[in-house]
Protein backbone atom coordinates (compact mmCIF):
# COMPACT_ATOMS: atom_id res chain seq x y z
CA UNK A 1 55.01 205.53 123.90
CA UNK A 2 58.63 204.23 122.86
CA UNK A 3 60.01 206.10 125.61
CA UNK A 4 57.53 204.33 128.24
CA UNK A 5 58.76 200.69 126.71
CA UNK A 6 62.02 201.59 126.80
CA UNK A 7 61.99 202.84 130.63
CA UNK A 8 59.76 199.97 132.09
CA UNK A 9 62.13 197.55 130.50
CA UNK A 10 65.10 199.23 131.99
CA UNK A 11 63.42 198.80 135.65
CA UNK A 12 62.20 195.23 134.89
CA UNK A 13 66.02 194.42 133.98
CA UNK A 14 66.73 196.40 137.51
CA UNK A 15 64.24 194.41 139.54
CA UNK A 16 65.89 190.50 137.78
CA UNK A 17 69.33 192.15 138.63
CA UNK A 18 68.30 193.36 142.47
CA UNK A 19 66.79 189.98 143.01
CA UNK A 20 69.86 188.02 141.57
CA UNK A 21 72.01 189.48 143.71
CA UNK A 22 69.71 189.10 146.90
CA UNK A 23 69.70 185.26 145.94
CA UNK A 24 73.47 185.45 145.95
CA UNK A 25 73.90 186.97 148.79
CA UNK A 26 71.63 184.25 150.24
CA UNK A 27 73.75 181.15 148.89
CA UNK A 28 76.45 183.35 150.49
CA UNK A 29 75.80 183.03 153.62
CA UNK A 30 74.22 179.61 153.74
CA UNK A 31 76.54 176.96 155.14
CA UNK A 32 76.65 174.06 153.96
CA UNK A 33 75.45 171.25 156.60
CA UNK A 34 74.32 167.58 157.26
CA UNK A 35 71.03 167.45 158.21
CA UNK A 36 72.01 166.22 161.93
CA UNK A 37 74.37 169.70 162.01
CA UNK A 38 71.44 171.76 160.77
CA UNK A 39 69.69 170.93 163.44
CA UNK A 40 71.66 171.90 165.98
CA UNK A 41 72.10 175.69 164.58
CA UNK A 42 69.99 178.72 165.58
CA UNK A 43 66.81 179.20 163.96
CA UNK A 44 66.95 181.93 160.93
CA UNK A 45 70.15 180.64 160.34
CA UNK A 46 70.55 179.68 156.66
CA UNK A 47 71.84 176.65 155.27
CA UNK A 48 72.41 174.12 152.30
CA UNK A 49 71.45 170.48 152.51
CA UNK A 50 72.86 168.07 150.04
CA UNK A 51 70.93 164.59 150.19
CA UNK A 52 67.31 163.64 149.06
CA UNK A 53 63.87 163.91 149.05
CA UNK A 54 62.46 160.39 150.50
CA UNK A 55 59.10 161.31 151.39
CA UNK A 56 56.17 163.94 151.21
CA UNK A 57 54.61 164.50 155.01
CA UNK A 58 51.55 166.49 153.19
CA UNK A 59 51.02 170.39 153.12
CA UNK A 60 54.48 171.34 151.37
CA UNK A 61 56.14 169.36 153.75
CA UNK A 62 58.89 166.49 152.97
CA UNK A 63 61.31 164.08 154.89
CA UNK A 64 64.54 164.89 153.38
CA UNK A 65 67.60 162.64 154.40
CA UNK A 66 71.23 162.09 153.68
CA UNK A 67 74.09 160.03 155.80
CA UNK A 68 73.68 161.85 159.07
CA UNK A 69 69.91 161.39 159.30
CA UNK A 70 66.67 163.23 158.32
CA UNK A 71 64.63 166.63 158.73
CA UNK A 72 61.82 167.46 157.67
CA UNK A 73 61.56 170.49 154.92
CA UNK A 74 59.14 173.05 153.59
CA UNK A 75 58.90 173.43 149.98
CA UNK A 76 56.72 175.66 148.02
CA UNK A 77 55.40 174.39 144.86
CA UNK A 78 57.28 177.12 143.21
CA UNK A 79 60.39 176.33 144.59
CA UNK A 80 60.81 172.90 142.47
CA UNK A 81 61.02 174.81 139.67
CA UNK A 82 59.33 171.83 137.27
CA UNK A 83 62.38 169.50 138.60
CA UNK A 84 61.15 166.34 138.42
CA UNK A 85 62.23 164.66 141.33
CA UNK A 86 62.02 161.04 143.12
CA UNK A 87 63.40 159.63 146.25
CA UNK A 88 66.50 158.81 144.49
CA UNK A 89 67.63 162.21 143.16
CA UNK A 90 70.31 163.72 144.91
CA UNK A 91 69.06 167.47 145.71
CA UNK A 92 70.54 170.73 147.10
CA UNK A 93 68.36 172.93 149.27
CA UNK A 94 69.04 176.29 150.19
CA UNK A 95 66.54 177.34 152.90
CA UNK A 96 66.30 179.06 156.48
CA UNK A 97 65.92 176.85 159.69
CA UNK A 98 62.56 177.57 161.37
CA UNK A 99 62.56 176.49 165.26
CA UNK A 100 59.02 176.35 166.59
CA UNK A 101 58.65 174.34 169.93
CA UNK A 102 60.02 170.81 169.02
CA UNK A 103 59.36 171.38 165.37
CA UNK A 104 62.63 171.89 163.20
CA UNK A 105 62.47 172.20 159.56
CA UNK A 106 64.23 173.87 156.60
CA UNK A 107 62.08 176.37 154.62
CA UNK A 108 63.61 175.94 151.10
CA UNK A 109 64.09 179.09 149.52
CA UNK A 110 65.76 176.90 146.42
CA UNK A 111 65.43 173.33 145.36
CA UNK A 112 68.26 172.05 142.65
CA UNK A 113 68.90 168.89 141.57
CA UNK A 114 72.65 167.82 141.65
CA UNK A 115 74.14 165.99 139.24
């Protein structure tokens, strides 16, 4: 029985380490935009947005905006990680640009608040 503990928390450490370094990678290769620059990259593309949160647009779905202008964003519930946020807190999202038609949006894969 010890050896069974021991083993599955070895591969629960493995699995927190594996995803750690996917979410690295992913900060990586985000670069960091305006939200007037983000929209004019591919779709997939991954980027960082640096501004705030000014409005909810209903079904995980915000206005986020910062000195160039706005875009709208898709944030899980999960992905505010109990951040308690208003339209005055600055914010950094990390999320992949979704192209559909004339719809543009972010799809935050990470929600901080900057200080």
């Amino acid at each position: 029985m010890n050896k069974i503990c021991r083993l599955l928390t070895a591969l629960a450490a493995a699995v927190l380490l594996a995803a750690g370094a996917v979410g690295a990678s992913l900060a990586a290769d985000a670069e960091q935009v305006t939200a007037a620059e983000a929209k004019t990259h591919s779709s997939e593309s991954w980027v960082m947005l640096e501004g705030y949160v000014v409005e909810s647009i209903g079904n995980e779905r915000y206005q986020f905006k910062d000195d160039s202008g706005e875009i709208e964003v898709h944030i899980e519930p999960e992905e505010w990680r109990m951040h308690k946020v208003t339209k005055d807190t600055r914010v950094r999202i990390l999320g992949q640009l979704k192209k559909r038609g004339d719809r543009i949006e972010v799809k935050a894969d990470r929600v901080a608040v900057v200080d």
